[in-house]
C-alpha atoms as a PDB file:
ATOM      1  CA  UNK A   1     125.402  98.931  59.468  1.00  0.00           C
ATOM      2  CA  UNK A   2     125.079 102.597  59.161  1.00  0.00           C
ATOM      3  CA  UNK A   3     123.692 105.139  61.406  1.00  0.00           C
ATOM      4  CA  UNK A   4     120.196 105.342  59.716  1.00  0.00           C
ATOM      5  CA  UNK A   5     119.561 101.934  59.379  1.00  0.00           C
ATOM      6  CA  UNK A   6     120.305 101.485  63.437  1.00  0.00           C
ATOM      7  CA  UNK A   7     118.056 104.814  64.017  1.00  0.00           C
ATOM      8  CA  UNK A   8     115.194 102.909  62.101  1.00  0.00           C
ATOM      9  CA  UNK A   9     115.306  99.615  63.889  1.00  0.00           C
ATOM     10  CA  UNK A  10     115.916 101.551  66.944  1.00  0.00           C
ATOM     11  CA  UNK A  11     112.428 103.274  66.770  1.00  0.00           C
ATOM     12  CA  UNK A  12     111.034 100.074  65.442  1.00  0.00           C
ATOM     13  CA  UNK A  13     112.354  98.620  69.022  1.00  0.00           C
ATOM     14  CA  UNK A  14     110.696 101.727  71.005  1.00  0.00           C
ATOM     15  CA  UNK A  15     107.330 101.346  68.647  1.00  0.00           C
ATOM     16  CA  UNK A  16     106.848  97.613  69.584  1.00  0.00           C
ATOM     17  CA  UNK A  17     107.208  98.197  73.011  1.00  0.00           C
ATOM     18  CA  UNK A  18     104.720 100.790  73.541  1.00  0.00           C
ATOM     19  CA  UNK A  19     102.377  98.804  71.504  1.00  0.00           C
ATOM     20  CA  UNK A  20     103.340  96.057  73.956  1.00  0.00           C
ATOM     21  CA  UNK A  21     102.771  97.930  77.000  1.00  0.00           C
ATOM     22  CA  UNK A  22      99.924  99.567  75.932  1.00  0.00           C
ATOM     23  CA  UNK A  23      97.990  96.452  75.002  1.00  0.00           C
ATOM     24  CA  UNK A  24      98.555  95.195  78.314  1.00  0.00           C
ATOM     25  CA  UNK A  25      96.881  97.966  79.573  1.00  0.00           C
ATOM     26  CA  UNK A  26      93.805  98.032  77.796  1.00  0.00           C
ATOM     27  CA  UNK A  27      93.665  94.066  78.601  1.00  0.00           C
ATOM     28  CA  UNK A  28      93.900  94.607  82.576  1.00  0.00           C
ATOM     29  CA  UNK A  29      91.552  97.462  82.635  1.00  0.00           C
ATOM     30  CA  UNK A  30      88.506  97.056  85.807  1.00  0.00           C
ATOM     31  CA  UNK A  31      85.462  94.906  84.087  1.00  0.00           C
ATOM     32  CA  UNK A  32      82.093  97.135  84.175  1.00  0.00           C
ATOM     33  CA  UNK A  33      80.055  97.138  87.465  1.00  0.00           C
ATOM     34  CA  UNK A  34      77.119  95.553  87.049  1.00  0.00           C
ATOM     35  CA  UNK A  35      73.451  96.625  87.557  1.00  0.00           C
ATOM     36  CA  UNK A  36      71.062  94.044  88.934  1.00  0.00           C
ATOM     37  CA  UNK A  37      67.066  94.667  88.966  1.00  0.00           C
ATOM     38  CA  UNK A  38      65.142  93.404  91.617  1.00  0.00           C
ATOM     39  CA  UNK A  39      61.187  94.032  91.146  1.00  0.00           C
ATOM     40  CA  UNK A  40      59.614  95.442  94.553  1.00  0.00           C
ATOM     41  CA  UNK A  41      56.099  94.063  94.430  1.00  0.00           C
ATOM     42  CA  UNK A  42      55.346  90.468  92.586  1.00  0.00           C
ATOM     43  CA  UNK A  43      53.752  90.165  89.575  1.00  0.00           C
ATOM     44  CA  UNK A  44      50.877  88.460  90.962  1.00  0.00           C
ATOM     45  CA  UNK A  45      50.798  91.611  93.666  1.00  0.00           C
ATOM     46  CA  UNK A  46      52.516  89.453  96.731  1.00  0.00           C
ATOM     47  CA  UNK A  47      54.287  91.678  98.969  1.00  0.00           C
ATOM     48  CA  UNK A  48      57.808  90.549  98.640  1.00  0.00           C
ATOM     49  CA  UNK A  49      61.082  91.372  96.586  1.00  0.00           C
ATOM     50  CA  UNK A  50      61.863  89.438  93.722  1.00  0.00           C
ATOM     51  CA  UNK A  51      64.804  88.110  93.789  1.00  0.00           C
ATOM     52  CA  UNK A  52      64.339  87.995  97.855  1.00  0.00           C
ATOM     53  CA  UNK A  53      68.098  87.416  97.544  1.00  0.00           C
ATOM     54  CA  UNK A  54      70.455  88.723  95.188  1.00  0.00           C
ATOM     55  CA  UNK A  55      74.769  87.959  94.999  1.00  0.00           C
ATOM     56  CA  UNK A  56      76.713  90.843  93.503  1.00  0.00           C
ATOM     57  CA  UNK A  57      80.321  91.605  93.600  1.00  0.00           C
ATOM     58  CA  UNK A  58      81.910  94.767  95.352  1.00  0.00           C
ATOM     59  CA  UNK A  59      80.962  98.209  93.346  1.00  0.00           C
ATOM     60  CA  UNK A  60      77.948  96.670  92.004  1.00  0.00           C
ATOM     61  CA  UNK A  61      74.460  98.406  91.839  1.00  0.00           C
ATOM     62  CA  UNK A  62      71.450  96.636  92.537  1.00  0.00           C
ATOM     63  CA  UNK A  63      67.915  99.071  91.655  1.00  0.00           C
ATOM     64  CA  UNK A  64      64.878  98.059  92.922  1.00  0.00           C
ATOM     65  CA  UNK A  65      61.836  99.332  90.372  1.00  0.00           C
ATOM     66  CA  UNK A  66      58.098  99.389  92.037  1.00  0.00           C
ATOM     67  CA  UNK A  67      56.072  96.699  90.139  1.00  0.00           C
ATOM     68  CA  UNK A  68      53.058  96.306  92.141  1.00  0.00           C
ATOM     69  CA  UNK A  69      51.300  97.375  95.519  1.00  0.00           C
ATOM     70  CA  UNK A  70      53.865 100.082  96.254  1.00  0.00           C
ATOM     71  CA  UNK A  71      54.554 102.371  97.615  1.00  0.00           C
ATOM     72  CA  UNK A  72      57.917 100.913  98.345  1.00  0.00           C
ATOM     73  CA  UNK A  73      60.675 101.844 100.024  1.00  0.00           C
ATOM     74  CA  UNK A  74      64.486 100.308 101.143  1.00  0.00           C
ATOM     75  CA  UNK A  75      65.950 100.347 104.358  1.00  0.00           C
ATOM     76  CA  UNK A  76      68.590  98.777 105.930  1.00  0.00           C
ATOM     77  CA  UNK A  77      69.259  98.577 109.446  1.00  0.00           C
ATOM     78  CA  UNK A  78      72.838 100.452 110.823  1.00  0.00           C
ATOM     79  CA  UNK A  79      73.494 101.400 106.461  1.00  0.00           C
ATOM     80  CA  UNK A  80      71.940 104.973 105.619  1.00  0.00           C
ATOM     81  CA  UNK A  81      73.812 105.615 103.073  1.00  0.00           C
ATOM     82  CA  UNK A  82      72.081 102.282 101.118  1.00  0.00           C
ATOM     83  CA  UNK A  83      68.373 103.253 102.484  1.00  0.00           C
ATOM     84  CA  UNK A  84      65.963 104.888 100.668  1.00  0.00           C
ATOM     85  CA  UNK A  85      63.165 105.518 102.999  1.00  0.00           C
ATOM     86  CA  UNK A  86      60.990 107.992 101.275  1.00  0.00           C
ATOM     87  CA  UNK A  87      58.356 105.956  99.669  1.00  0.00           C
ATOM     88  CA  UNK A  88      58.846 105.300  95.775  1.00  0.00           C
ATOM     89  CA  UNK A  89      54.969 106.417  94.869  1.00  0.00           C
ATOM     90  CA  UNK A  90      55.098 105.915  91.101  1.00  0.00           C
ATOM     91  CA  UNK A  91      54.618 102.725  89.168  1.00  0.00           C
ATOM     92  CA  UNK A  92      58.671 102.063  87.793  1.00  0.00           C
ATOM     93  CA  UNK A  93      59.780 104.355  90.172  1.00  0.00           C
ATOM     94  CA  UNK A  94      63.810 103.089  90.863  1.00  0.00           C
ATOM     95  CA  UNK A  95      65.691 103.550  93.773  1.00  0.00           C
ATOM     96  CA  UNK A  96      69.137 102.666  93.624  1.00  0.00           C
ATOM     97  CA  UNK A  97      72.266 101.709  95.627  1.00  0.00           C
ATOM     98  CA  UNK A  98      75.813 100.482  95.125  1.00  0.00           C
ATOM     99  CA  UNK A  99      78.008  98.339  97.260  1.00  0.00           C
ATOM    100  CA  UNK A 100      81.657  99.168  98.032  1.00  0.00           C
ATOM    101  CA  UNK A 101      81.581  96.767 100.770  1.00  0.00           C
ATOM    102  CA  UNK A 102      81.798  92.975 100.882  1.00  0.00           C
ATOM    103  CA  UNK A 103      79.010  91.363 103.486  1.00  0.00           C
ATOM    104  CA  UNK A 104      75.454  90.117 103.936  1.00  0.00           C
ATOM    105  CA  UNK A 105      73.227  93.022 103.909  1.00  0.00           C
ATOM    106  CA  UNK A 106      69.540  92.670 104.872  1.00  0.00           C
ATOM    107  CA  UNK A 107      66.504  95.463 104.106  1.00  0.00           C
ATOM    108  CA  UNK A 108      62.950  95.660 103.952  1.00  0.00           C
ATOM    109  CA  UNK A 109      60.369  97.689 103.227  1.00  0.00           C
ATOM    110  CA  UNK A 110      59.165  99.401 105.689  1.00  0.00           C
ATOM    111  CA  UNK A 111      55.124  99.588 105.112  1.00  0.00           C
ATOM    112  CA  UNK A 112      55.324  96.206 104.004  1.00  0.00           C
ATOM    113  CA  UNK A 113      58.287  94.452 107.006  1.00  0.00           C
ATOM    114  CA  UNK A 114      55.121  93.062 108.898  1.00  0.00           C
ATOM    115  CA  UNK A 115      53.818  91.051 105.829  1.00  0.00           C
ATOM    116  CA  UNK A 116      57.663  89.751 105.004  1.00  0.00           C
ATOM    117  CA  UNK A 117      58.499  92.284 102.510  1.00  0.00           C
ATOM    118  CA  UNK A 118      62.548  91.505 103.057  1.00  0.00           C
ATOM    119  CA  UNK A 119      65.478  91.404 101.067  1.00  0.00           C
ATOM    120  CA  UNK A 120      69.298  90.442 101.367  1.00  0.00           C
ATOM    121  CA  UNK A 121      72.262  91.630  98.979  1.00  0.00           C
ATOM    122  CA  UNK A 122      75.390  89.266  99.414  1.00  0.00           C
ATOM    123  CA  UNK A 123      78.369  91.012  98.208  1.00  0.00           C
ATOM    124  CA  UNK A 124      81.324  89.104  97.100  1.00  0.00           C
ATOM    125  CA  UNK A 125      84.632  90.708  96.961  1.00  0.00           C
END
């Protein structure tokens, strides 16, 4: 065997490999976060969120969009950095949050808490 014939498979070796390791790369890379929509107002005008409960996993979003008798707003007890309490005044208008936490995390609206306008976000790690 001479020396170019070793030099070839040689960087036919080195090739492979970083095809190798660079597949496994791409095929371990973090899935997307996901966004999940929950409507504040019902369709029929009820006073509640819809889903009341949603599950998510860590680094998810969830948005909340004003559907009907908003304003609206989001706030969660002891989490300011998930609230949103300036009232959403527009019809669509979307607040938004994401979770880095796992946990049970309950919020309301806070015009609307007396006539059971509440909401829970489970977050799965």
């Amino acid at each position: 065997m001479n020396i170019s014939s070793l030099a070839k498979q040689l960087g036919l070796a080195i090739a492979s490999l970083a095809f190798i390791v660079g597949s496994f790369f791409m095929s371990v890379a973090p899935a997307a976060a996901d966004v999940v929509t929950v409507k504040m107002g019902s369709d029929k005008g009820q006073l509640v969120f819809e889903p009341k409960e949603v599950k998510i996993m860590v680094g998810d979003t969830v948005k909340w969009v004003n559907n009907k008798a908003f304003p609206h707003n989001i706030v969660f007890d002891g989490h300011a950095e998930l609230s949103h309490k300036k009232l959403a005044q527009k019809p669509k208008a979307a607040l938004e949050s994401t979770f880095n936490e796992a946990g049970e995390f309950t919020y309301y609206c806070s015009p609307h808490r007396g006539a059971g306008m509440v909401g829970k976000v489970i977050v799965e790690g």
